[in-house]
Protein backbone atom coordinates (compact mmCIF):
# COMPACT_ATOMS: atom_id res chain seq x y z
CA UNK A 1 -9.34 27.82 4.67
CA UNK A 2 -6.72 28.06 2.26
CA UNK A 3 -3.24 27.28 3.32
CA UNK A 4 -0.65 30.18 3.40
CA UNK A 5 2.47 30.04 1.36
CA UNK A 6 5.67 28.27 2.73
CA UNK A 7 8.17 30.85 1.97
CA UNK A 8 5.84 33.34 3.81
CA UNK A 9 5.87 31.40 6.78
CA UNK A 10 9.21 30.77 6.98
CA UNK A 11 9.82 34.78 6.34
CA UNK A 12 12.45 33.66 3.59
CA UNK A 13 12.82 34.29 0.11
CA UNK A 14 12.20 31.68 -2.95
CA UNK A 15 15.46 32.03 -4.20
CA UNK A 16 16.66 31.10 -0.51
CA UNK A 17 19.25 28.85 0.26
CA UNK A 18 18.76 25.39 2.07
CA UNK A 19 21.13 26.47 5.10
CA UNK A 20 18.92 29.80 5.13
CA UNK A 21 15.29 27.83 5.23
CA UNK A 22 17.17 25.78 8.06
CA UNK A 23 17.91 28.93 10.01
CA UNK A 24 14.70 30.19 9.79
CA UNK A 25 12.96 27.43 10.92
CA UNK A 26 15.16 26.93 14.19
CA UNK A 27 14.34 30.55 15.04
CA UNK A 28 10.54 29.55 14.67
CA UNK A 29 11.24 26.71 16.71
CA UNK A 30 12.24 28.95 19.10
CA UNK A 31 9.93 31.71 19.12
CA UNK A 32 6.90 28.84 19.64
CA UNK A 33 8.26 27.18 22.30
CA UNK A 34 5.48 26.65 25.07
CA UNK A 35 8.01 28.16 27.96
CA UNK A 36 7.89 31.29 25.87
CA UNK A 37 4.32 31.05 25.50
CA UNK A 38 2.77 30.29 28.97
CA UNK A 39 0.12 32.55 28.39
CA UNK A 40 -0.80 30.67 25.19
CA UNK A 41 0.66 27.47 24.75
CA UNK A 42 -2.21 26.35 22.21
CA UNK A 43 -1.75 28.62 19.67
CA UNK A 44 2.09 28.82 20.03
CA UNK A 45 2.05 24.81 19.21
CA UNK A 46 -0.62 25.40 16.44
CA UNK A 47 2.47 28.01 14.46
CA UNK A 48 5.20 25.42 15.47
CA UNK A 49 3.71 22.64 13.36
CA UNK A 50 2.78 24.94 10.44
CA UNK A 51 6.34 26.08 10.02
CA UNK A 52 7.20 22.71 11.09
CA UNK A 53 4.87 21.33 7.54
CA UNK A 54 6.59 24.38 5.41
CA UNK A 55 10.33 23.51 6.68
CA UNK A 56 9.66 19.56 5.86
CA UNK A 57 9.12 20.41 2.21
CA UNK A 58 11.56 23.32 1.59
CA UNK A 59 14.28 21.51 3.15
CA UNK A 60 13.48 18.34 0.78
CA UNK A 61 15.01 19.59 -2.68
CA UNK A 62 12.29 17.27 -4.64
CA UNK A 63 9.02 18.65 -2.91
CA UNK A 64 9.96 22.27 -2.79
CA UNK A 65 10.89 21.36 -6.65
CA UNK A 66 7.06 20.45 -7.25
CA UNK A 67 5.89 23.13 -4.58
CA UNK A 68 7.44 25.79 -6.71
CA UNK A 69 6.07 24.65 -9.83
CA UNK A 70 2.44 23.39 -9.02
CA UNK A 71 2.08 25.03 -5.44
CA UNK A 72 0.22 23.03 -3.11
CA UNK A 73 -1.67 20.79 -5.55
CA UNK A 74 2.19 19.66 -6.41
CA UNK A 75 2.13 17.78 -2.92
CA UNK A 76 -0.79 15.96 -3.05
CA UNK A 77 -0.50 12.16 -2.14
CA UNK A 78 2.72 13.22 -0.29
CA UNK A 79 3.06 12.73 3.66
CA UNK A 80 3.50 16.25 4.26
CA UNK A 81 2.37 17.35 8.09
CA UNK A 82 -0.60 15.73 9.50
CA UNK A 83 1.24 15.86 12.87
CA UNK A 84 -1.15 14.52 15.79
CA UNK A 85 1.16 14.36 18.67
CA UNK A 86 1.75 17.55 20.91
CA UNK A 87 4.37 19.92 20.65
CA UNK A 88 7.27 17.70 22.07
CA UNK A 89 6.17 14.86 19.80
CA UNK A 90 6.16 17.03 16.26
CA UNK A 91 9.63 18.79 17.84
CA UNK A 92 11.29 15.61 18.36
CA UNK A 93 10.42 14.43 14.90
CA UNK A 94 12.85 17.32 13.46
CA UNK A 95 15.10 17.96 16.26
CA UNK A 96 15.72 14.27 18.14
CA UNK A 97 16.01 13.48 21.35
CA UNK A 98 15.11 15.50 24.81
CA UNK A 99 13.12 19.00 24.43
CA UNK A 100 13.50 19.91 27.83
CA UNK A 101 17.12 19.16 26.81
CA UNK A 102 17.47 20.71 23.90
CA UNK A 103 15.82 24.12 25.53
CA UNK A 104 17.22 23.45 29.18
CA UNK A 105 20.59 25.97 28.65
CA UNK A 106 17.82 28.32 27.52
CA UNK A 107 14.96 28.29 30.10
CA UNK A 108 17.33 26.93 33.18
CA UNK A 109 16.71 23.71 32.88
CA UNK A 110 19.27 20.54 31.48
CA UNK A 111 19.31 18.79 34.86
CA UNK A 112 18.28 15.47 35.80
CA UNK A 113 15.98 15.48 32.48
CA UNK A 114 14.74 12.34 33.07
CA UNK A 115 11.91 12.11 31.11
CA UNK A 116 12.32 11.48 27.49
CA UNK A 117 9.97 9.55 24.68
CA UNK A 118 12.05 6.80 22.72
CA UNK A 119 13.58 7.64 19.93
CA UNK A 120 11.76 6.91 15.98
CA UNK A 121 12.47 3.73 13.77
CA UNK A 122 12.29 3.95 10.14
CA UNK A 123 11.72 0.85 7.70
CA UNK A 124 11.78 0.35 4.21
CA UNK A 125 8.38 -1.82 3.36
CA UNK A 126 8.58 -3.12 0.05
CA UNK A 127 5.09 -4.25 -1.45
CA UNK A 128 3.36 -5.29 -4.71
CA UNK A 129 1.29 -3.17 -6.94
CA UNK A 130 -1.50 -5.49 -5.41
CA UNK A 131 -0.74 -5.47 -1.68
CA UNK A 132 -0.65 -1.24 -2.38
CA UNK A 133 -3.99 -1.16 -4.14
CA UNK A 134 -6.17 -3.85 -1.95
CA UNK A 135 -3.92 -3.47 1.17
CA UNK A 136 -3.17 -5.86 3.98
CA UNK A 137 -1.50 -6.63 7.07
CA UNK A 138 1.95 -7.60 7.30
CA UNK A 139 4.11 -8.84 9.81
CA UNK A 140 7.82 -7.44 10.04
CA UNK A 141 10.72 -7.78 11.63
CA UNK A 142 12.49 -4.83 13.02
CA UNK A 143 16.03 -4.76 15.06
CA UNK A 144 15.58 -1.94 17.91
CA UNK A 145 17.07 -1.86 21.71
CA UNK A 146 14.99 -4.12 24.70
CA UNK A 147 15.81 -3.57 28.52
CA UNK A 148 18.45 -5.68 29.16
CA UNK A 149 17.03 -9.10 31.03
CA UNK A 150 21.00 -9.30 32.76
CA UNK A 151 20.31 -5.97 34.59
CA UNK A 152 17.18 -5.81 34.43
CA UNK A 153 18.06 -2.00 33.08
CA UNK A 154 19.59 -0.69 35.59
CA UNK A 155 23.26 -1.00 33.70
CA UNK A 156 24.74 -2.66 36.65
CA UNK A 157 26.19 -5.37 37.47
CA UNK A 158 24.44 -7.88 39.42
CA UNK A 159 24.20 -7.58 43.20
CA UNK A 160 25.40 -3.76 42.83
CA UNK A 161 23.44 -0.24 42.29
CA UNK A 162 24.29 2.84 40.77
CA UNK A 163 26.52 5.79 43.12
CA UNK A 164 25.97 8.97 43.67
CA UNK A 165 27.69 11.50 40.80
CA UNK A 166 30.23 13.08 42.86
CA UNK A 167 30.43 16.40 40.56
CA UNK A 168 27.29 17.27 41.17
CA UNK A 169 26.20 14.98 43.92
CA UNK A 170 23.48 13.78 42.85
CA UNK A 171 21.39 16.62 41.19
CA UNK A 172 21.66 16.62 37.95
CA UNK A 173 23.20 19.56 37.27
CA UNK A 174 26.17 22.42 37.79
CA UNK A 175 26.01 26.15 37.42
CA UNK A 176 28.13 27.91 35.06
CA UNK A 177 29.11 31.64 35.53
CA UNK A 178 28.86 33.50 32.10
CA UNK A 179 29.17 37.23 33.33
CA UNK A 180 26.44 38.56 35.23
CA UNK A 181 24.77 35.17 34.69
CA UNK A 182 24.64 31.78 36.31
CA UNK A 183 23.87 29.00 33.59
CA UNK A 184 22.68 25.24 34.90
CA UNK A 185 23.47 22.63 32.63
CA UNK A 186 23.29 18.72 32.68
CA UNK A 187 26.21 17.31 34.36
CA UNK A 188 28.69 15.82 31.83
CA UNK A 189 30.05 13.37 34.31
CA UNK A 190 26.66 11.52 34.83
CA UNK A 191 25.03 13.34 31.60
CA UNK A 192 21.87 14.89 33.75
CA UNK A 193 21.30 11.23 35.68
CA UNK A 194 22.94 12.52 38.71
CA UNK A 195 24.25 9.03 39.18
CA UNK A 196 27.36 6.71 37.70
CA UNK A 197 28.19 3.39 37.46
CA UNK A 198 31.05 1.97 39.07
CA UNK A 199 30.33 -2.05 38.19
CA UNK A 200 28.81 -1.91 34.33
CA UNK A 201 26.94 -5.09 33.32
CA UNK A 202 28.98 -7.50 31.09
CA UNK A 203 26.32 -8.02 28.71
CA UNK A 204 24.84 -4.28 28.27
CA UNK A 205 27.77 -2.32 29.49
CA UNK A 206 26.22 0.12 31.00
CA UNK A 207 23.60 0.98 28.08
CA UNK A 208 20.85 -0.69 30.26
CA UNK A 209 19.67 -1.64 26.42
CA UNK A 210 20.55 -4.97 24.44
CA UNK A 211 19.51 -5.12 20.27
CA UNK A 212 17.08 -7.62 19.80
CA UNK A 213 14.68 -8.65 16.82
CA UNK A 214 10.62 -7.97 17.22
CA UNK A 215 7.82 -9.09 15.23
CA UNK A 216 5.80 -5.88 14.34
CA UNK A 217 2.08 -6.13 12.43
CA UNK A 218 1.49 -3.45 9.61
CA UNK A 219 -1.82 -2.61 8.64
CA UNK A 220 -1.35 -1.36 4.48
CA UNK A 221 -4.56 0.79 3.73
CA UNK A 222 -5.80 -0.31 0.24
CA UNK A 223 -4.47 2.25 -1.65
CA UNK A 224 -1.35 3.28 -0.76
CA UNK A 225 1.21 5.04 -2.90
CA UNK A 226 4.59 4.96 -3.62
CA UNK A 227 6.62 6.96 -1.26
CA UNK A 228 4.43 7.38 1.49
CA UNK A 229 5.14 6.71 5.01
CA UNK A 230 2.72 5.09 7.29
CA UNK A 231 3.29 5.69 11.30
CA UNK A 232 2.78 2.82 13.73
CA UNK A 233 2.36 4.72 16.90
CA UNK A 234 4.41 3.10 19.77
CA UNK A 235 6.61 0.54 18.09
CA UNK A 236 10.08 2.82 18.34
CA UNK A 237 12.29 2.45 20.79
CA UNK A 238 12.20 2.68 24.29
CA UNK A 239 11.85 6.01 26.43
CA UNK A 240 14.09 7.19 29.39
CA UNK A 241 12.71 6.48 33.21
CA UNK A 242 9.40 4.63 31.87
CA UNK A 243 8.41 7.60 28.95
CA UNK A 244 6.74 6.51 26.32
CA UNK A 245 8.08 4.53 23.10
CA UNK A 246 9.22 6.18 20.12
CA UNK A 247 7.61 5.49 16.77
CA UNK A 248 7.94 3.18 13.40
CA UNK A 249 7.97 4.65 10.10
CA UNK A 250 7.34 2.53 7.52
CA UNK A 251 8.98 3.76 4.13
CA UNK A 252 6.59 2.26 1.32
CA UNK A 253 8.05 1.20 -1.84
CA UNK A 254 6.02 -0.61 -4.22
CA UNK A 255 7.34 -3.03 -6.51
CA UNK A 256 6.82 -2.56 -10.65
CA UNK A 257 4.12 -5.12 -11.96
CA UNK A 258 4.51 -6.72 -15.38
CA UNK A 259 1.24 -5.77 -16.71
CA UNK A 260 -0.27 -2.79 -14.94
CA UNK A 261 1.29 0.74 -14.54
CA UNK A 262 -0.37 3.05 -11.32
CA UNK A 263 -1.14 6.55 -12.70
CA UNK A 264 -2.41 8.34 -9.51
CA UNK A 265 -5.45 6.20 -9.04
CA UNK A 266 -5.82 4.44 -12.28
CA UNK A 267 -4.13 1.41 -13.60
CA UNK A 268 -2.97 1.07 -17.16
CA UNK A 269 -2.85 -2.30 -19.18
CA UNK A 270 -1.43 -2.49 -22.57
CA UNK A 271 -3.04 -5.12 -24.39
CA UNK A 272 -2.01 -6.10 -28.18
CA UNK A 273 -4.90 -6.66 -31.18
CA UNK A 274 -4.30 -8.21 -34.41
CA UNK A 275 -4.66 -6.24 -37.56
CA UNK A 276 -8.40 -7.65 -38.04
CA UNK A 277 -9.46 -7.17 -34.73
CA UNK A 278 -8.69 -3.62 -34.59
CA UNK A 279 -10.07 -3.41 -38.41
CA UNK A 280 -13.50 -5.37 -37.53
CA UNK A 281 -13.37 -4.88 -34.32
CA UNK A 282 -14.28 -7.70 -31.64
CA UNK A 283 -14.52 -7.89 -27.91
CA UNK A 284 -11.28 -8.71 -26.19
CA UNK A 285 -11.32 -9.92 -22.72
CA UNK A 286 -8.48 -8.21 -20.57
CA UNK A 287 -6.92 -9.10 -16.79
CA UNK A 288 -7.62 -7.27 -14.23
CA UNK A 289 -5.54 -6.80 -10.99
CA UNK A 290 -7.48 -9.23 -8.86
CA UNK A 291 -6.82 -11.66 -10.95
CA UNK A 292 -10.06 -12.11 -13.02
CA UNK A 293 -11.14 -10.97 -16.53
CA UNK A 294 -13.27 -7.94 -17.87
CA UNK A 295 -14.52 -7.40 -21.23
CA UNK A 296 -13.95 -4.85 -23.85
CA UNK A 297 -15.65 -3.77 -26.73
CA UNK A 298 -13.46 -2.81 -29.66
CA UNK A 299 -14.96 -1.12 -31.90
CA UNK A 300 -14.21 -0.94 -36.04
CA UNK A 301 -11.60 0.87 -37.31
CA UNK A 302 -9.65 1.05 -33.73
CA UNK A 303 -6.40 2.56 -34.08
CA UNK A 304 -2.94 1.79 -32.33
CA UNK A 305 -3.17 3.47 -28.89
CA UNK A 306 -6.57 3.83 -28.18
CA UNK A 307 -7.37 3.80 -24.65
CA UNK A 308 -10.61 1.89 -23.28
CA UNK A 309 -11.95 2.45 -19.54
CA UNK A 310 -13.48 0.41 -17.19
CA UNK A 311 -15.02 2.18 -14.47
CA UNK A 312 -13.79 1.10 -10.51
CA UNK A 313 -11.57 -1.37 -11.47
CA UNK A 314 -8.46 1.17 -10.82
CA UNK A 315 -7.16 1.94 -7.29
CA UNK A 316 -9.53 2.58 -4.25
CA UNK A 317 -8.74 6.81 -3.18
CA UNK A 318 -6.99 6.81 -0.09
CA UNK A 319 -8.91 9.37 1.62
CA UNK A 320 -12.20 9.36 0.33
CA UNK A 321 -14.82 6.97 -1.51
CA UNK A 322 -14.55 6.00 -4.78
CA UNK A 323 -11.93 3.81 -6.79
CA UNK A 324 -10.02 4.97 -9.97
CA UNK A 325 -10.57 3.24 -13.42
CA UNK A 326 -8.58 0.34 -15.47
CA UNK A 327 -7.38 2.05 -18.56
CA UNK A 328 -7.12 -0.26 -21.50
CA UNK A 329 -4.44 0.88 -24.08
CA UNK A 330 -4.48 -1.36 -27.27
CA UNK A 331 -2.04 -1.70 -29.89
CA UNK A 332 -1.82 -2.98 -33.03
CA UNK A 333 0.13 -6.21 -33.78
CA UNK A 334 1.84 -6.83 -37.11
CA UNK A 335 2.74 -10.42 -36.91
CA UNK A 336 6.45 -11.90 -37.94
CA UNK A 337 5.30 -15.00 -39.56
CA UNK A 338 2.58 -15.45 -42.13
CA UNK A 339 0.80 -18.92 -43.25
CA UNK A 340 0.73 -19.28 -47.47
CA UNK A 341 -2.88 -18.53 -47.04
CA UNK A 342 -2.59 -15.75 -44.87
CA UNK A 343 -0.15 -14.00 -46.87
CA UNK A 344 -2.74 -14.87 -49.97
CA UNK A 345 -5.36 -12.93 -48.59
CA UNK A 346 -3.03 -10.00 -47.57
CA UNK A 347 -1.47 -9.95 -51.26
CA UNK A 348 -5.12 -9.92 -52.60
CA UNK A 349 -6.35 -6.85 -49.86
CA UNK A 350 -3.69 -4.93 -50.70
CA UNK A 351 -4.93 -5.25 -54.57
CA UNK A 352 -8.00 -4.10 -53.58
CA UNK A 353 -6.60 -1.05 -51.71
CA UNK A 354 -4.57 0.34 -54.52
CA UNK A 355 -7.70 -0.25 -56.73
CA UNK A 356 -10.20 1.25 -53.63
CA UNK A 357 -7.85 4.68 -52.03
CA UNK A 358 -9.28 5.33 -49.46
CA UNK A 359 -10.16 8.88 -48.47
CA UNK A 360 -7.34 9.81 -46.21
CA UNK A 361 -4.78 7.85 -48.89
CA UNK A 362 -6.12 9.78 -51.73
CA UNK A 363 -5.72 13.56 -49.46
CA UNK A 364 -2.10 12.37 -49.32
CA UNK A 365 -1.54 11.39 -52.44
CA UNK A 366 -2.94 14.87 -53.95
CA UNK A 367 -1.04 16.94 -51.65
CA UNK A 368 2.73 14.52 -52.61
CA UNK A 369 1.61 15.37 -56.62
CA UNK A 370 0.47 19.33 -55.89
CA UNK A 371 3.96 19.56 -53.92
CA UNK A 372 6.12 17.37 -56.95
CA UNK A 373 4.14 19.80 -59.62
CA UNK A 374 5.91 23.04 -58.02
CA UNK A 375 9.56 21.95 -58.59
């Protein structure tokens, strides 16, 4: 089924204005909440995450750039959508932080909240063109917040416990009167905990959370491209009252090689000839990215920027079977420095070639006399 367009999604123009595509959205967001959709919840999270996938490129100026010019086929190899989580998962991704919280002033709720996944990590993950093409798995280092081992998390001190919130004694919450209605919102003395602390731990103060360093393992599909973002489910930092982790986005940037070029999934070698080669021709043996050698027919009268393939020796498609090609782009080299008896047997060729024109030479030269004879 094909995919509808963006903008229609949205219900914005094309000509529409960043702020405008972020308005929309939010109201979306809205609308497809599950407490407004009790009656179907499935569906409701189903729209979410499509106008979730249409605000994620509009609201990047360099997608909705190709998604204007090439439609759809303009993203491809992009990590556009492909959310797997449910509902709160893909809204936290764009919103942050606590749903419930986020909605609570809405539906009644924003008391004693407790419940809320850990917060996402990003991570820049530079590679080589080889570690992106073969892929591998890598070890990294990234800084996020551990339960504090003074506390134990509890943000106390040692020996003492958290007290009762006094301003809303323990619940949570407090009513606000706004008219005819009675609004309950989190408490802002004990933020929704319905408790305080009175002795803070030295080490945490209070955060219940310490930075620390951990050792993460990144499996790189063979393949990957530049710019794409791999997820490493759990590795984010920690939830509220036992909820799950957050996530790690790793940020791929791949490194430029000094002999290959990626062009989607082909690589491209440049490789020079000498003037005889290319003349005669020969067979040339060329590297390959794994570090070995392939051979490559040149045949007579090979010009300066000819491109030879070699089948499957390009990158391996992400997605499905198959693995690009090497391209082989030769060019011609005219060398600085000639022996006596090289430059001999030039002097004598080019003898030969004034006496011998060539086909093409002799077009050229009747066309420069025909145009010379009409002045």
């Amino acid at each position: 089924m094909a995919k509808r367009d963006y903008y229609d999604i949205l219900g914005v123009d094309r000509g529409s204005s960043p702020e405008d595509i972020k308005s929309a959205f939010k109201k979306l967001a809205l609308k497809y909440h599950p407490d407004r959709n009790p009656d179907d919840k499935k569906a409701a999270e189903e729209r979410f995450k499509e106008a979730a996938e249409a605000y994620e490129v509009l609201s990047n100026p360099e997608k909705r750039r190709r998604y204007d010019q090439f439609g759809h086929k303009g993203l491809q190899g992009d990590h556009v959508g492909g959310f797997t989580g449910g509902f709160d998962d893909v809204f936290r991704q764009f919103f942050g932080g606590d749903v419930g919280g986020i909605f609570g002033d809405l539906f009644g709720g924003g008391g004693r909240r407790s419940s809320r996944r850990g917060a996402s990590i990003e991570y820049d993950l530079a590679l080589t063109l080889e570690e992106a093409v073969f892929g591998k798995k890598q070890t990294i280092t990234i800084a996020r917040r551990e339960m504090c081992p003074n506390c134990r998390g509890t943000g106390c001190e040692p020996g003492t416990h958290p007290e009762r919130c006094p301003r809303c004694n323990g619940h949570g919450q407090i009513s606000r009167s706004a008219g005819f209605f009675s609004v309950q919102t989190a408490c802002p003395t004990c933020n929704g905990t319905g408790e305080v602390i009175s002795s803070p731990c030295p080490r945490c103060n209070a955060m219940r959370r310490v930075p620390k360093k951990i050792p993460v393992e990144v499996s790189v599909p063979a393949g990957v491209p530049d710019g794409a973002t791999l997820r490493v489910s759990g590795q984010g930092e920690l939830g509220d009252n036992g909820s799950p982790r957050g996530d790690l986005f790793c940020n791929i940037h791949v490194k430029e090689h000094e002999l290959f070029e990626r062009h989607n999934d082909d690589l491209l070698c440049r490789v020079p000839l000498s003037y005889s080669q290319a003349t005669l021709g020969c067979e040339l043996d060329v590297p390959t990215l794994d570090g070995k050698t392939a051979t490559v027919r040149i045949r007579k009268g090979t010009q300066s920027g000819d491109i030879h393939r070699l089948k499957g020796l390009g990158v391996p498609h992400l997605r499905t079977n198959g693995t690009g090609d090497q391209l082989v782009q030769v060019y011609v080299e005219v060398p600085k420095q000639l022996t006596p008896e090289q430059e001999s047997l030039l002097r004598e060729y080019a003898k030969l070639e004034e006496k011998n024109v060539s086909p093409q030479r002799k077009t050229f030269l009747d066309k420069l006399k025909k145009y010379f004879s009409k002045k």
